[in-house]
N, C-alpha and C. Protein backbone atom coordinates (compact mmCIF):
# COMPACT_ATOMS: atom_id res chain seq x y z
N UNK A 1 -0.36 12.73 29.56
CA UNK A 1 0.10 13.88 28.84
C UNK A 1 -1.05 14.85 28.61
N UNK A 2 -0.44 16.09 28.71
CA UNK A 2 -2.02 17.20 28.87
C UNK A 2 -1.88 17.68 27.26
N UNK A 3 -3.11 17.59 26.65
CA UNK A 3 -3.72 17.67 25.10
C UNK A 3 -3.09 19.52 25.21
N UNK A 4 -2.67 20.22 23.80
CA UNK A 4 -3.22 21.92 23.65
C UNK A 4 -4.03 21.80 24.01
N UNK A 5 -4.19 23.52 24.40
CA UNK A 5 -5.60 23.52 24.70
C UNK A 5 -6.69 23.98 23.37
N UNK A 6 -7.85 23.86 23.05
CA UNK A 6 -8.65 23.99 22.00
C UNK A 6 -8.48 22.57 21.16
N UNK A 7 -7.61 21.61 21.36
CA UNK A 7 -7.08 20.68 20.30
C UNK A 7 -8.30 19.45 20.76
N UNK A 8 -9.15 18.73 19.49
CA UNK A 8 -9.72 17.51 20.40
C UNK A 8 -8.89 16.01 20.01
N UNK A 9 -8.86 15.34 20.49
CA UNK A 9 -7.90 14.47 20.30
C UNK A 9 -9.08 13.34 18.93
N UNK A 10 -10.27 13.17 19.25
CA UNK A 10 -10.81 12.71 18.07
C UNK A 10 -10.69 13.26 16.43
N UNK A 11 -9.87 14.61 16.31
CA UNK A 11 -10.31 15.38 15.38
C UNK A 11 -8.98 15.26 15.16
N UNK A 12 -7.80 15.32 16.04
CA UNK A 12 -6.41 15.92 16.00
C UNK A 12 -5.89 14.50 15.59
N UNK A 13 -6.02 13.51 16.15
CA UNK A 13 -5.44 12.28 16.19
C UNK A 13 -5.53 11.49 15.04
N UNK A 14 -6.46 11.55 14.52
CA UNK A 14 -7.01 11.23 12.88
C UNK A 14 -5.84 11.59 11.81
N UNK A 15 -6.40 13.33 11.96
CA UNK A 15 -5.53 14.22 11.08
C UNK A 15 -4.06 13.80 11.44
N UNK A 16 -3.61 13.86 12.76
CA UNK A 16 -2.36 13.27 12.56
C UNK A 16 -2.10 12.03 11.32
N UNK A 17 -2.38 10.67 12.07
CA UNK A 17 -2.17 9.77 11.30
C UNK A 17 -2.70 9.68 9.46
N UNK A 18 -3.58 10.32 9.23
CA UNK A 18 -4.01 10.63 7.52
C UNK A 18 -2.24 11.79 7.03
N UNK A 19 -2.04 12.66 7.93
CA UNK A 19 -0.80 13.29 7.31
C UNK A 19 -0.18 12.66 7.06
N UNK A 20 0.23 11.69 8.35
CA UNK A 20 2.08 11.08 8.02
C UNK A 20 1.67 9.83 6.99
N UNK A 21 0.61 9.43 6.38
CA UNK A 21 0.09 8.43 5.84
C UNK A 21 0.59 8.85 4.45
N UNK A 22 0.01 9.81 4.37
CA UNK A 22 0.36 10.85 2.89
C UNK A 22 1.55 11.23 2.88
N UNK A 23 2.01 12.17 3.82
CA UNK A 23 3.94 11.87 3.58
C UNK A 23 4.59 10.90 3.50
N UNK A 24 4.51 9.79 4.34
CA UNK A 24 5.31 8.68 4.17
C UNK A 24 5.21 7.85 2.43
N UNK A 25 3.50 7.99 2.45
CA UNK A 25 3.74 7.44 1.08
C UNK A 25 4.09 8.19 -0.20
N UNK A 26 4.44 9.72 -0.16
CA UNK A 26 5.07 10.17 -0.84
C UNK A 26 6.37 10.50 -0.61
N UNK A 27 7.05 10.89 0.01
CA UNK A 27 8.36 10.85 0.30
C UNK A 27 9.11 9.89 1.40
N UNK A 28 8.91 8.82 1.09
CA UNK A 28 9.33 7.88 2.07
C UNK A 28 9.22 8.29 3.66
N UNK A 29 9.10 7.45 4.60
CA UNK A 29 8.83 6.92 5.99
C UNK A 29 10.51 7.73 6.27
N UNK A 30 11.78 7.79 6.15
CA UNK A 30 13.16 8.19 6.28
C UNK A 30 13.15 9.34 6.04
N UNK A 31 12.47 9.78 5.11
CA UNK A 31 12.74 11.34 4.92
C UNK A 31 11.25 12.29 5.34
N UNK A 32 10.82 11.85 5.93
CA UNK A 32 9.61 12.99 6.61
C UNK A 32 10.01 12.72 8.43
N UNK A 33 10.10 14.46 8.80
CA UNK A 33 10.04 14.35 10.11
C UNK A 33 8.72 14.85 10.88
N UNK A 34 8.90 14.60 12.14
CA UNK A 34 7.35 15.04 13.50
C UNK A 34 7.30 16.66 12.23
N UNK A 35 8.47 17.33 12.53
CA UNK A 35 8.25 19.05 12.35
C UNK A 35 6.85 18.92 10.74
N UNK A 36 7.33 17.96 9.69
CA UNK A 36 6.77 18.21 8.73
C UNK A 36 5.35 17.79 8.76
N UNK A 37 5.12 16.31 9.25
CA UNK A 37 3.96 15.97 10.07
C UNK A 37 3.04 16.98 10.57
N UNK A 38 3.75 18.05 11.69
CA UNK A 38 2.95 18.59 12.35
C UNK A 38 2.53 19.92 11.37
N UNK A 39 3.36 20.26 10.36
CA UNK A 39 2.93 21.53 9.32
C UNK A 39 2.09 21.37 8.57
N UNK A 40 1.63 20.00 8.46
CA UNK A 40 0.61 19.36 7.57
C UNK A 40 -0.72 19.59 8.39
N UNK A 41 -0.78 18.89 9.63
CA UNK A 41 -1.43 19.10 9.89
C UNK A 41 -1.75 20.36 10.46
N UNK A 42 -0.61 21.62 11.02
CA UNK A 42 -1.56 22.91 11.27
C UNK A 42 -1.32 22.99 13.01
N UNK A 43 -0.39 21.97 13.30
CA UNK A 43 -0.07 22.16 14.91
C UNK A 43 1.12 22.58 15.21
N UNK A 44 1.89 22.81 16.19
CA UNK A 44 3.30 22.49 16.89
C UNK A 44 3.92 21.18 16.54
N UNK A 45 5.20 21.14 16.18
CA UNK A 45 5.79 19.71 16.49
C UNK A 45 5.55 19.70 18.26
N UNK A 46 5.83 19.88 18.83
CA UNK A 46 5.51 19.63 20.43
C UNK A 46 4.53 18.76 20.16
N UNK A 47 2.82 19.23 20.04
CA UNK A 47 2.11 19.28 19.99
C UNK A 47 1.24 17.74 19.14
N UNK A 48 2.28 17.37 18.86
CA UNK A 48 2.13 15.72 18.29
C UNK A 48 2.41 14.77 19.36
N UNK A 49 3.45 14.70 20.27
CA UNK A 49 3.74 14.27 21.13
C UNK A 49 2.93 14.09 22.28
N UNK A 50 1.58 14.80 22.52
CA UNK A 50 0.21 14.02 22.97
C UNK A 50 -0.23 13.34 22.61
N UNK A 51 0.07 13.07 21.03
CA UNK A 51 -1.15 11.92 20.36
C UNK A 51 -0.19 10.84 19.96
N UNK A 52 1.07 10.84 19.99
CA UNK A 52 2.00 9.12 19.70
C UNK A 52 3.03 9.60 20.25
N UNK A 53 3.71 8.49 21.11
CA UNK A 53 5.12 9.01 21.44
C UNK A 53 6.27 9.38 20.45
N UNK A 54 6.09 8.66 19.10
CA UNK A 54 7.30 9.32 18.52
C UNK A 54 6.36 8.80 16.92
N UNK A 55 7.82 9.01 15.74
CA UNK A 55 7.40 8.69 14.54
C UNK A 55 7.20 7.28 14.15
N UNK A 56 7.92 6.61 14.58
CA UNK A 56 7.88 5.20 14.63
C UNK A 56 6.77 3.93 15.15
N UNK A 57 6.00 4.67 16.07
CA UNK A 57 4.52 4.41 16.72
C UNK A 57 3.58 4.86 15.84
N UNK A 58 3.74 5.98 15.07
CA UNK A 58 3.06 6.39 14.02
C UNK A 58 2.94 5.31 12.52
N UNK A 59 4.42 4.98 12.46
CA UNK A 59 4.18 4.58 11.01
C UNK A 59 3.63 2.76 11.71
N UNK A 60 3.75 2.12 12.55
CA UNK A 60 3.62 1.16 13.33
C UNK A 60 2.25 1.16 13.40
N UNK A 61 1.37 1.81 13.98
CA UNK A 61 -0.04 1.78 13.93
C UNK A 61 -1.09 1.87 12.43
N UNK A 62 -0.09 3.07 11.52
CA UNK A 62 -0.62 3.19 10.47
C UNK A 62 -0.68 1.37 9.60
N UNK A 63 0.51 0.48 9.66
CA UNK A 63 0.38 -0.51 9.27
C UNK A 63 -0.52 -0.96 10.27
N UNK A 64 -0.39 -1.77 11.29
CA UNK A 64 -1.18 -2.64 12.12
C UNK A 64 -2.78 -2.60 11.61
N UNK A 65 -3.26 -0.93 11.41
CA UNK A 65 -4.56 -0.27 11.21
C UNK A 65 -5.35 -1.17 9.97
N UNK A 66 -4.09 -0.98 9.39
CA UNK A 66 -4.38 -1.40 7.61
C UNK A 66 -4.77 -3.12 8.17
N UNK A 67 -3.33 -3.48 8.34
CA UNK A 67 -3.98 -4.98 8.73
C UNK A 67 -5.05 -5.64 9.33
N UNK A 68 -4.84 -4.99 10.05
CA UNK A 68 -6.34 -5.37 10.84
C UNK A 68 -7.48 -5.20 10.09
N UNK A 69 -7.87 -4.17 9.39
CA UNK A 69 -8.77 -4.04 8.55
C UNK A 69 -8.59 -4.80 7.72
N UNK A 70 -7.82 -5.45 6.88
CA UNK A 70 -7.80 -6.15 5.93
C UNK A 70 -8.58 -7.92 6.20
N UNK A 71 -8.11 -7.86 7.56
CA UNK A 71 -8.19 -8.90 8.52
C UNK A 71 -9.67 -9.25 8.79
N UNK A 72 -10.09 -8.21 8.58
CA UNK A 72 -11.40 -8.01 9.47
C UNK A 72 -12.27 -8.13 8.44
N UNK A 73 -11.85 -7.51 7.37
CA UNK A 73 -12.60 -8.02 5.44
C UNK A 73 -12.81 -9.16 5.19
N UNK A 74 -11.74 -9.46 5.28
CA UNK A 74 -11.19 -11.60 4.93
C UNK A 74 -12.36 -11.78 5.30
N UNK A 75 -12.12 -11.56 6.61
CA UNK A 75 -12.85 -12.82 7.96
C UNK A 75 -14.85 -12.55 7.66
N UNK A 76 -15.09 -11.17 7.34
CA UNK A 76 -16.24 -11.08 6.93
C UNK A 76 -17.02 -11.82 5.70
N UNK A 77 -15.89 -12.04 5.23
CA UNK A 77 -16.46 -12.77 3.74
C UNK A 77 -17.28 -14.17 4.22
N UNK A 78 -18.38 -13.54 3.33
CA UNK A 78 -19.04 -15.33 3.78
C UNK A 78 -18.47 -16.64 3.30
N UNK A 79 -18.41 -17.61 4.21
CA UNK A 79 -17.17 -18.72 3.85
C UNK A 79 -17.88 -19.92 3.04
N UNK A 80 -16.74 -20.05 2.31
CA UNK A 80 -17.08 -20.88 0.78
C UNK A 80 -16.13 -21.96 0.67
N UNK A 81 -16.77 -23.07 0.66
CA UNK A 81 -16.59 -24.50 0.85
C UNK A 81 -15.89 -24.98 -0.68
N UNK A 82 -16.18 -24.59 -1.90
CA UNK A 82 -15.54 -24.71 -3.28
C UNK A 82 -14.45 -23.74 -3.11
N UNK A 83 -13.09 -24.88 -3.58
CA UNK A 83 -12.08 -24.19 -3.73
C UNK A 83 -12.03 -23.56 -4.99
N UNK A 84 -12.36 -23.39 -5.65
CA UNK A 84 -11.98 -22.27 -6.76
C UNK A 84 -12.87 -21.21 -6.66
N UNK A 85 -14.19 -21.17 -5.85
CA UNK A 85 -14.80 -20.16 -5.73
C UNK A 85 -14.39 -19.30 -4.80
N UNK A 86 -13.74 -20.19 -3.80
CA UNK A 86 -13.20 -19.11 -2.41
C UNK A 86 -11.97 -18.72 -3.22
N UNK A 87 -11.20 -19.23 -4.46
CA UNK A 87 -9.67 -18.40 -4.75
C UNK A 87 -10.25 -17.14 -5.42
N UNK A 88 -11.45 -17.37 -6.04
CA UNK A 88 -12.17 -16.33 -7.06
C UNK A 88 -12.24 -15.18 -6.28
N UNK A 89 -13.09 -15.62 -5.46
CA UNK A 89 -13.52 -14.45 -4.75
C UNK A 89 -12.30 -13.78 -3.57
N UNK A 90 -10.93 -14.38 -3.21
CA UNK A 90 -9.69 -14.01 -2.66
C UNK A 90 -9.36 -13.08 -3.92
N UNK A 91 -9.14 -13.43 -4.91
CA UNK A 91 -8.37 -12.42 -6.20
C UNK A 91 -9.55 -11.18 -5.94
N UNK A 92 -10.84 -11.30 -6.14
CA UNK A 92 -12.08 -9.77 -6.63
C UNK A 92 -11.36 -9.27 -4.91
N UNK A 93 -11.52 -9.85 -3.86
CA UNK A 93 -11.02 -9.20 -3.04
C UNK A 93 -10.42 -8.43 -2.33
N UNK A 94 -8.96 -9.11 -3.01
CA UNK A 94 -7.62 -8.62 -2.67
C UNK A 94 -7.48 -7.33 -3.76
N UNK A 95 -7.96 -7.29 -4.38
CA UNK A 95 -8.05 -6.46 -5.56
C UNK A 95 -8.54 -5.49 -5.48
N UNK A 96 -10.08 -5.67 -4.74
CA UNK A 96 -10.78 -4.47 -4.75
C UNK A 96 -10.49 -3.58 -3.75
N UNK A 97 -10.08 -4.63 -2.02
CA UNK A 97 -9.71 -4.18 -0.88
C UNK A 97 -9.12 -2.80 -1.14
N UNK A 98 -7.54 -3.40 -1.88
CA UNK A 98 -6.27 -2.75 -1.74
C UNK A 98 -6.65 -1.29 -2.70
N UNK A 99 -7.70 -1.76 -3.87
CA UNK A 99 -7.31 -0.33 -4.74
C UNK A 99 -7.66 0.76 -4.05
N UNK A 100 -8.94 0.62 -2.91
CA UNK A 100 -9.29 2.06 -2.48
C UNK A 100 -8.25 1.96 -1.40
N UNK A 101 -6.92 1.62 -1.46
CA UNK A 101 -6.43 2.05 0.30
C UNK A 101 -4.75 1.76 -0.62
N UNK A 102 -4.27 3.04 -1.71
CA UNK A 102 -2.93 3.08 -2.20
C UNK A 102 -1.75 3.06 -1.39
N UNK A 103 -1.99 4.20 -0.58
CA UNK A 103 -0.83 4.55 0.49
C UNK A 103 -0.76 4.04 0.95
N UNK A 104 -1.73 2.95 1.73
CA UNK A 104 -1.57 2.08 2.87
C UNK A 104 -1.14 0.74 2.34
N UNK A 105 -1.37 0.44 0.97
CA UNK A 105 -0.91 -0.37 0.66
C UNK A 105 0.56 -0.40 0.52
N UNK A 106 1.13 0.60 -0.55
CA UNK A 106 2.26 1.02 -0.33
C UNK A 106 3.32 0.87 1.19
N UNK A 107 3.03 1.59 2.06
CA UNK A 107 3.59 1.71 2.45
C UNK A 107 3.80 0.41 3.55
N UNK A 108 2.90 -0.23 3.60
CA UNK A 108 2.71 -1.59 4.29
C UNK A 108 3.98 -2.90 3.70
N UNK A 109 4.02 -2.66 2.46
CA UNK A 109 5.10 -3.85 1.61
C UNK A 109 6.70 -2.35 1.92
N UNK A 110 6.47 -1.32 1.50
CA UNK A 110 7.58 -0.08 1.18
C UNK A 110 8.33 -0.33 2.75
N UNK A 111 7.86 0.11 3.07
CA UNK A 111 8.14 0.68 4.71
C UNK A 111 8.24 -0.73 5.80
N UNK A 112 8.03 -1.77 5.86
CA UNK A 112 8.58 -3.29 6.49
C UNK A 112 9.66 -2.46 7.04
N UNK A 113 10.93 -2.37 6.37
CA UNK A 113 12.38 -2.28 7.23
C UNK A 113 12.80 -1.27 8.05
N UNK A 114 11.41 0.17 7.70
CA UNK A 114 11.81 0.77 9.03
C UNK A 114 11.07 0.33 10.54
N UNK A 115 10.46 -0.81 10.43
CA UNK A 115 9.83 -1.04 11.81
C UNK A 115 11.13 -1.65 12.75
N UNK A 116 10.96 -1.16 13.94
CA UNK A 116 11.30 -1.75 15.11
C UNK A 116 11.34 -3.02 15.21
N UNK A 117 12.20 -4.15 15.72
CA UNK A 117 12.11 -5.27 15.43
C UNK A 117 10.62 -6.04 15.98
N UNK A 118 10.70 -5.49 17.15
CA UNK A 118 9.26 -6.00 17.80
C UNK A 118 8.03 -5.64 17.29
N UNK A 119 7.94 -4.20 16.71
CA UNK A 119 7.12 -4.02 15.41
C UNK A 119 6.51 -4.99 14.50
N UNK A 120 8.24 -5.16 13.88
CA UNK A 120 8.40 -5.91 12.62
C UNK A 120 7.38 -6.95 12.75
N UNK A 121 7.87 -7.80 13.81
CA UNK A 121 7.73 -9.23 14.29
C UNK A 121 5.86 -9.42 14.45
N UNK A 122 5.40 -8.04 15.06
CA UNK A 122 3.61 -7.88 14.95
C UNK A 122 3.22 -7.60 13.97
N UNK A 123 3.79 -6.89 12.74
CA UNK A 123 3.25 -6.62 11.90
C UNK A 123 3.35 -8.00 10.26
N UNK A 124 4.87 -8.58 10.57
CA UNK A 124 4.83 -9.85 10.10
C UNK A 124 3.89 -11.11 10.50
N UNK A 125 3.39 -10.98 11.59
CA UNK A 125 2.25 -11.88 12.34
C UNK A 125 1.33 -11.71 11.62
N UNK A 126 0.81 -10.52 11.61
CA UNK A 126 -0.47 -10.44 10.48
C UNK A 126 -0.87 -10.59 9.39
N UNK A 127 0.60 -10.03 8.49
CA UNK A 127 0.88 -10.50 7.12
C UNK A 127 0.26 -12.25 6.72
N UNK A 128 1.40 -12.58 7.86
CA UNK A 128 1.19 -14.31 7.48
C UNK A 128 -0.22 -14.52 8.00
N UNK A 129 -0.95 -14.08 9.06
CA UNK A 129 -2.74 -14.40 9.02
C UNK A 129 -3.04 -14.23 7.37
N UNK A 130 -3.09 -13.27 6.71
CA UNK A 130 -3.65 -13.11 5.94
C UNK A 130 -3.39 -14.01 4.71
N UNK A 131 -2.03 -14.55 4.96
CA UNK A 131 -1.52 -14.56 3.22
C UNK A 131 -1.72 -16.21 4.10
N UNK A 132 -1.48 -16.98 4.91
CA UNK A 132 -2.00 -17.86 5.50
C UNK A 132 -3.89 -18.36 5.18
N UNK A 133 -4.76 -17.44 5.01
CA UNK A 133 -6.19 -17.55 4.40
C UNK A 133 -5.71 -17.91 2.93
N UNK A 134 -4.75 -17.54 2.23
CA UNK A 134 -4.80 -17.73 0.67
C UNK A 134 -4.29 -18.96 0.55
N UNK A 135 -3.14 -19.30 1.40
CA UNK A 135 -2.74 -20.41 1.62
C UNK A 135 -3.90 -21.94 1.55
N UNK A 136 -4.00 -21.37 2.53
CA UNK A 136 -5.30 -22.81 3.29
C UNK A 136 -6.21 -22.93 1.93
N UNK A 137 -6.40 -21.91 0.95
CA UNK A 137 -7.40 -22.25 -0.16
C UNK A 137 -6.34 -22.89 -0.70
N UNK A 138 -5.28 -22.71 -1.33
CA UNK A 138 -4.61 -23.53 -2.48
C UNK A 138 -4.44 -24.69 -1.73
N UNK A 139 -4.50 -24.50 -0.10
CA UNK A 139 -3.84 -26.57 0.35
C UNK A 139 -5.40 -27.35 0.00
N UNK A 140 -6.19 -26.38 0.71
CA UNK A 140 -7.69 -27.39 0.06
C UNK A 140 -7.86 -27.76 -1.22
N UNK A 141 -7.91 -26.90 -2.33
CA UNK A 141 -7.47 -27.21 -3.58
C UNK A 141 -6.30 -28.38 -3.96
N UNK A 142 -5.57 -28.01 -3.72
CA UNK A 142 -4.65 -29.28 -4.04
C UNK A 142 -4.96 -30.58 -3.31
N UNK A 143 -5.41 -30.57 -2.28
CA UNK A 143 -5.78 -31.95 -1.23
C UNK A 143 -7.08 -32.42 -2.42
N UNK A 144 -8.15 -31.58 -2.78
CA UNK A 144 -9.25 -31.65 -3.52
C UNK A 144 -8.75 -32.35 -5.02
N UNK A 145 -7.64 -32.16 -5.60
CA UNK A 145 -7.40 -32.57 -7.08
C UNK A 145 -7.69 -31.15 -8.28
N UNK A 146 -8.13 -30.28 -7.47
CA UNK A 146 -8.48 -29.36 -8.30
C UNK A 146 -7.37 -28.39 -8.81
N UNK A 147 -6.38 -28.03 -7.58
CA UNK A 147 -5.03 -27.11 -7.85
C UNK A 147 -4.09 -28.12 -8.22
N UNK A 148 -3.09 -27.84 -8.71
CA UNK A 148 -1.89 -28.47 -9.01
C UNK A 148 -0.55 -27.87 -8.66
N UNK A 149 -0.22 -27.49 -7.31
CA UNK A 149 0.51 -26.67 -7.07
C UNK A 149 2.51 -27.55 -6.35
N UNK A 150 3.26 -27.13 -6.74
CA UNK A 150 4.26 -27.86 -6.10
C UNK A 150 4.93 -27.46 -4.45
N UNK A 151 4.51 -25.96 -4.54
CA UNK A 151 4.42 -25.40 -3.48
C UNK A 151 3.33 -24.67 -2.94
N UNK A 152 2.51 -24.78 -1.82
CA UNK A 152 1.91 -23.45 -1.89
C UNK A 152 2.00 -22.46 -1.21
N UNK A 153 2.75 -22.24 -0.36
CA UNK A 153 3.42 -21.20 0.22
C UNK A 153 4.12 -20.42 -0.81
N UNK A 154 4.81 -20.72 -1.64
CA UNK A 154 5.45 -20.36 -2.57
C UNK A 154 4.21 -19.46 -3.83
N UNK A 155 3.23 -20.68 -4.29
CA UNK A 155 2.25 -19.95 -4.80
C UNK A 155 1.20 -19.01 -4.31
N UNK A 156 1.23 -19.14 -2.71
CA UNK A 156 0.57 -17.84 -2.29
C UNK A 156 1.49 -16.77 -2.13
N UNK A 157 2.68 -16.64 -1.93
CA UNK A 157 3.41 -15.45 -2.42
C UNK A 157 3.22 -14.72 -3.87
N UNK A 158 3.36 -15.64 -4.87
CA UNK A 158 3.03 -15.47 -6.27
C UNK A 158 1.79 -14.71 -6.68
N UNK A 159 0.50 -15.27 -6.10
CA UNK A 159 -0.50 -15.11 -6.20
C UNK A 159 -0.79 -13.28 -5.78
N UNK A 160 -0.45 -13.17 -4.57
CA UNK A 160 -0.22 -11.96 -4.07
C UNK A 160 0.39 -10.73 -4.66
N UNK A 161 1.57 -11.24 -4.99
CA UNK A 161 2.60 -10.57 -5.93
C UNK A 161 1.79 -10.14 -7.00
N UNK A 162 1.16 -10.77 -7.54
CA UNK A 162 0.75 -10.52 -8.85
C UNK A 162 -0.76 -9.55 -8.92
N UNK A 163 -1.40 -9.87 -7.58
CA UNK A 163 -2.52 -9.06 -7.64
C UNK A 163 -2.16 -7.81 -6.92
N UNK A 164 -0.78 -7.63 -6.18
CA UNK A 164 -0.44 -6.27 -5.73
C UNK A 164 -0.39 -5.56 -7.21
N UNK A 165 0.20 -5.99 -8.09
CA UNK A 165 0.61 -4.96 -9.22
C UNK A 165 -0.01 -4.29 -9.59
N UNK A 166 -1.72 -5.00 -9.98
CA UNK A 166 -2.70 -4.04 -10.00
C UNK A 166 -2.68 -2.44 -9.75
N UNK A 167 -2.20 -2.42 -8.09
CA UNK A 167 -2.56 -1.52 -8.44
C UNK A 167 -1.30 -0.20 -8.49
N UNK A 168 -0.38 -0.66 -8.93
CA UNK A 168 0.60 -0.15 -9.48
C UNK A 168 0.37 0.83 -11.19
N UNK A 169 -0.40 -0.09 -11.63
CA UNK A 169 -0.87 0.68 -12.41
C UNK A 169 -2.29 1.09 -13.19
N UNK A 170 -3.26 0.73 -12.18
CA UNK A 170 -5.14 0.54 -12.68
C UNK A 170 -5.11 1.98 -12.19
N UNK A 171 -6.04 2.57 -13.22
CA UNK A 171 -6.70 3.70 -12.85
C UNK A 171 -8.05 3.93 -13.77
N UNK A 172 -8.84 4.54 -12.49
CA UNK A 172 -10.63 4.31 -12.92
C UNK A 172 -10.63 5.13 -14.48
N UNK A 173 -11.16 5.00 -15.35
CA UNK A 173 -11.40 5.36 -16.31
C UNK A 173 -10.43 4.96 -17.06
N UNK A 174 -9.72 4.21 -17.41
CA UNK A 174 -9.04 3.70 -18.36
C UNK A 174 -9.36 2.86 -19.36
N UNK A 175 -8.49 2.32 -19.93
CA UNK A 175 -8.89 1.33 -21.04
C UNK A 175 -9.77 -0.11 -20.80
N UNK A 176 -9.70 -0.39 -19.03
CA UNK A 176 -10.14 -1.67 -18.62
C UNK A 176 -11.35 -1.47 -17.95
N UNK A 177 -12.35 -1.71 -17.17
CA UNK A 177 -12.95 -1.38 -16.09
C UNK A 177 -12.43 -2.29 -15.07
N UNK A 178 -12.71 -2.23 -13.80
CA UNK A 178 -12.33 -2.41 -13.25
C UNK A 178 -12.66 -4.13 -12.87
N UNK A 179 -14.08 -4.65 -13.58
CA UNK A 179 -15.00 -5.92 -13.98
C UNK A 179 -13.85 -6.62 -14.27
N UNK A 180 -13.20 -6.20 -15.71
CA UNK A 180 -12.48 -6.34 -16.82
C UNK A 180 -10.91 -6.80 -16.40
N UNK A 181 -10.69 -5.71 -15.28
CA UNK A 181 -9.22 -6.12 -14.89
C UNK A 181 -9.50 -7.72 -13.65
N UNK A 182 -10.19 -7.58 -13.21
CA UNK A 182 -10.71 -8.29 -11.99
C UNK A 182 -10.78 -10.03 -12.90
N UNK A 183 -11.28 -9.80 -13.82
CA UNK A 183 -11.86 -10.66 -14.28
C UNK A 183 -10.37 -11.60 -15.26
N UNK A 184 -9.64 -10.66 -15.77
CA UNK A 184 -8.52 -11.11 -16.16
C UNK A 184 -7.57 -11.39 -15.31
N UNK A 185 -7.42 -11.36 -14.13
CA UNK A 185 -6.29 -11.37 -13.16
C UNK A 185 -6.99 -12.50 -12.38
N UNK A 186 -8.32 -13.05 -12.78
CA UNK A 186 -8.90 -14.55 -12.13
C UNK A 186 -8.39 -15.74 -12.72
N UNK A 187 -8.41 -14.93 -14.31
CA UNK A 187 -8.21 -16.48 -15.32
C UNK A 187 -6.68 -16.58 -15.26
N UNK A 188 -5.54 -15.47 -15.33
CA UNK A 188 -4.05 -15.91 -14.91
C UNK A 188 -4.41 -16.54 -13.61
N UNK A 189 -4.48 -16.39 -12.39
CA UNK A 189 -4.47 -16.89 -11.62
C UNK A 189 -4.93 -18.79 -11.35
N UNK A 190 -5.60 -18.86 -12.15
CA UNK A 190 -6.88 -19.83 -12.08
C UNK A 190 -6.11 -20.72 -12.99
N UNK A 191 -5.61 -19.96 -14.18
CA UNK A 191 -4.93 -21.18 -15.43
C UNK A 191 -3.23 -21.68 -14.55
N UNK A 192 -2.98 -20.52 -13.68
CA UNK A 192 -1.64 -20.89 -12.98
C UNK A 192 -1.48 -22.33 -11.51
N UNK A 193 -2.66 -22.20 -11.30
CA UNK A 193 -2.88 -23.32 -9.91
C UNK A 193 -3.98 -24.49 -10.35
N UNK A 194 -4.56 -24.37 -11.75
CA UNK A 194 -5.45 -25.49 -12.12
C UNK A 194 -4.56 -26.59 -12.67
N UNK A 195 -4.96 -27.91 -12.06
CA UNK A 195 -4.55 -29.23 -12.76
C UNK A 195 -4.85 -29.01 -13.78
């Protein structure tokens, strides 16, 4: 496909995906089209259609992007042999990851049911990598005597659940710091899976 001309695709392609990132997570993934996409960014609707074939490749990559990065965090963490230190440091993590990345968080749990099934099915792959790492700490823990869990698939859903909320409603300068919230969302966690 031949680019506008003057357009660079490092500069254009970005700005694409940061727009529909910001529309989707403000007016839902269903109600933003290419036309509004492309007014954001300052092009042709045509003119999108060099850089993704449609909207759906768009909101598809914007998740995958996220995951992968998230993926790529995990996996960087230096690996820790004490199970309650590796859950510690999964909660400051998951916590800190997600607060600088709202929209993407959002729209990663929001937006699931408009993917394509084959989408779906890659972007559910990754999910479970990840929530699969939280996992494997509570089975070591419990194999260890240290967790007390009846499920843990079940409690790594929980676990998750509960540190998404965060950031539903944390905002910098508030009544908590951010130490403060981190630090309280260890000891629920910690008093919920300790024998």
């Amino acid at each position: 496909m031949a680019r506008t001309q003057g357009s660079h695709s490092d500069i254009t392609g970005p700005r694409i995906r940061k727009a529909a990132l910001n529309l989707f997570a403000r007016h839902g993934y269903a109600a933003v089209s290419m036309r509004q996409i492309a007014k954001e960014v300052g092009v042709q609707a045509g003119a999108l259609y060099n850089y993704t074939p449609d909207k759906q490749s768009l909101l598809y990559r914007l998740m995958r992007e996220h995951m992968q990065d998230l993926l790529s965090a995990l996996n960087a963490l230096e690996r820790c042999d004490d199970c309650q230190q590796a859950l510690r440091r999964f909660v400051g993590f998951h916590i800190r990851f997600h607060l600088q990345r709202p929209d993407e968080v959002f729209i990663a749990y929001m937006e699931l049911r408009n993917l394509s099934p084959e989408n779906f099915a890659e972007i559910e792959d990754l999910r479970r990598q990840y929530e699969n790492a939280l996992e494997d700490i509570l089975h070591s823990g419990q194999q260890a005597g240290q967790f007390a869990i009846p499920d843990t698939k079940i409690a790594t859903l929980a676990v998750i659940a509960m540190l998404n909320g965060v950031m539903t409603w944390y905002r910098s300068g508030g009544r908590l710091s951010l130490d403060e919230v981190e630090q309280i969302y260890w000891n629920m966690v910690h008093k919920a899976v300790t024998a």
